[in-house]
Protein backbone atom coordinates (compact mmCIF):
# COMPACT_ATOMS: atom_id res chain seq x y z
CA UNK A 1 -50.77 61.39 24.87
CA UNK A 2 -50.15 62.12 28.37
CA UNK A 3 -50.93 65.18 29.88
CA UNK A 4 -48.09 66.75 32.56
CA UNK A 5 -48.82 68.80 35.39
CA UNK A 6 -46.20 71.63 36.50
CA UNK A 7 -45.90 69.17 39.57
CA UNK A 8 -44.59 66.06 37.43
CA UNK A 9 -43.39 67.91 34.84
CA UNK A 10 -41.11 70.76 36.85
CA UNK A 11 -40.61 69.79 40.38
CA UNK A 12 -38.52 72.50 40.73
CA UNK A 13 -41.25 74.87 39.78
CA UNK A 14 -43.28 73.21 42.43
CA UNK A 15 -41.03 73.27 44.63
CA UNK A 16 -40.56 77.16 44.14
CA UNK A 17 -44.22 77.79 43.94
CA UNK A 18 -44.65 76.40 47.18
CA UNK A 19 -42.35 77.73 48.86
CA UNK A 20 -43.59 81.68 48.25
CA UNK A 21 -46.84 80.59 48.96
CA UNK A 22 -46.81 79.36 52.56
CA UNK A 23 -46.78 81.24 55.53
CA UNK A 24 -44.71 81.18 57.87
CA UNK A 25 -46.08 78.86 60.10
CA UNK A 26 -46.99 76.48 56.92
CA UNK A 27 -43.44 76.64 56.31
CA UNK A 28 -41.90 76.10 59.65
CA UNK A 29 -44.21 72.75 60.03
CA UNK A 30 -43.02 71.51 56.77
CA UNK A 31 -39.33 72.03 57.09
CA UNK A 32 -39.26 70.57 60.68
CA UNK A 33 -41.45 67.85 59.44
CA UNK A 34 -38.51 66.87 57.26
CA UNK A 35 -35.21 68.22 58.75
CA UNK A 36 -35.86 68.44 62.59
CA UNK A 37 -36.35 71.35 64.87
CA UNK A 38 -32.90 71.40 65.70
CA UNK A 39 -31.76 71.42 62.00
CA UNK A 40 -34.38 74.27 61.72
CA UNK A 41 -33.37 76.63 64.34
CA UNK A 42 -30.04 76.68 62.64
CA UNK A 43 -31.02 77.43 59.39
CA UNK A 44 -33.52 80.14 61.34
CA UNK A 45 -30.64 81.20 63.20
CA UNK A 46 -32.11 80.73 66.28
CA UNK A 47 -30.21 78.57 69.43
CA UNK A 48 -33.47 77.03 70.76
CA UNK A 49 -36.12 74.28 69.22
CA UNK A 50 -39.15 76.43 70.96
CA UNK A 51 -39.00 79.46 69.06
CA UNK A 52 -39.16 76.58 65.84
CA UNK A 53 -42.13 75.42 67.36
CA UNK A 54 -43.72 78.46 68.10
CA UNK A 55 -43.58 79.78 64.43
CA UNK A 56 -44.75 76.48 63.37
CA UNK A 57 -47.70 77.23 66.02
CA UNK A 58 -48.13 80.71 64.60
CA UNK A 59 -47.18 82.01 68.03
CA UNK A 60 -44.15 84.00 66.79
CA UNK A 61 -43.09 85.34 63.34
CA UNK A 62 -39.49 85.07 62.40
CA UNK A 63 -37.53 87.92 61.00
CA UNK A 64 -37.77 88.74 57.16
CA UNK A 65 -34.02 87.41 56.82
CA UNK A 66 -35.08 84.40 58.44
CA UNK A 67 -37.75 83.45 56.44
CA UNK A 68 -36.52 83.70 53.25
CA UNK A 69 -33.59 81.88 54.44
CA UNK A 70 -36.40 78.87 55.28
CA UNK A 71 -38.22 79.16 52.34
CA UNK A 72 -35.17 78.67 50.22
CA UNK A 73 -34.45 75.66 52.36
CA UNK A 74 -38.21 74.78 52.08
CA UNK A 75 -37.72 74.78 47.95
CA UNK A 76 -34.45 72.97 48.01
CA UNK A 77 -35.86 70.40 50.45
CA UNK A 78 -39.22 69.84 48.85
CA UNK A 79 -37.44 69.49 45.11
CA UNK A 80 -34.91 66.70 46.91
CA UNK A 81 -38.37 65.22 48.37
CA UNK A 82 -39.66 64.39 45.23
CA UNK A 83 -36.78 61.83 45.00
CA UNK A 84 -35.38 60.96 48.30
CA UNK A 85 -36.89 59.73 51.70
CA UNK A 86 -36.81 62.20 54.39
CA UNK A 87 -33.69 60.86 55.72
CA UNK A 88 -31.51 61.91 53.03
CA UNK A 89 -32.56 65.28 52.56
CA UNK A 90 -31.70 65.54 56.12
CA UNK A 91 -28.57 64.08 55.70
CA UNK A 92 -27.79 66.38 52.37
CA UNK A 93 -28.42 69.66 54.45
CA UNK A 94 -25.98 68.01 56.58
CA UNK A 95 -23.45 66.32 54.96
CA UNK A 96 -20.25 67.85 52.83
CA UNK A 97 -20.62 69.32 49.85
CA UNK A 98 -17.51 70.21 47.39
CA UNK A 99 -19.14 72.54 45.40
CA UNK A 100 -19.42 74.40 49.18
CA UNK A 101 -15.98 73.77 49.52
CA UNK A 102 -16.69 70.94 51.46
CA UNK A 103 -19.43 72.86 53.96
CA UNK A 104 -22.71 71.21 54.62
CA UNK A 105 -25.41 73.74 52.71
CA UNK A 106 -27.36 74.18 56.47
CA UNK A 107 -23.42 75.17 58.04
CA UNK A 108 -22.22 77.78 55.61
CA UNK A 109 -18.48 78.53 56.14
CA UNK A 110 -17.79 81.60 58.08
């Protein structure tokens, strides 16, 4: 019999769990790790890459908004992670989506 951690067994759970767990700076490392400091400051709602890396350096803290806006793109990027190379979850945040009415999930429609 094999025994299943929540990791294996529930990414999605992992994903989740990690996500409320890191701080902010934790957070901002890993998501521009994977989508980009560019890619981040949108999501963050910020126009420049610096303040990115200066929550990632624990130099700033973003706004409350803003960081649960990053940890829910933290979960949905560390669940697609468990499947796809880096490139792809980049290019999912990115790329069209019809069940966003064809909106990429990091560009919301106004």
């Amino acid at each position: 019999m094999t025994t299943r951690t929540r990791d294996t067994a529930r990414p999605d759970l992992a994903a989740a769990d990690a996500a409320v767990r890191m701080d902010c700076a934790q957070l901002a490392r890993a998501l521009r790790e994977v989508l980009g400091a560019r890619l981040v400051a949108y999501i963050g709602s910020v126009k420049e890459t610096r303040a990115v890396h200066q929550w990632a350096d624990n130099q700033r803290v973003p706004a409350a908004e803003t960081v649960l806006r990053l940890r829910a793109a933290y979960q949905v990027a560390a669940l697609l992670g468990t499947r796809e190379e880096p490139a792809v979850v980049q290019a999912w945040f990115q790329g069209m989506n019809p069940r966003l009415g064809d909106a990429a999930p990091a560009y919301p429609p106004p």
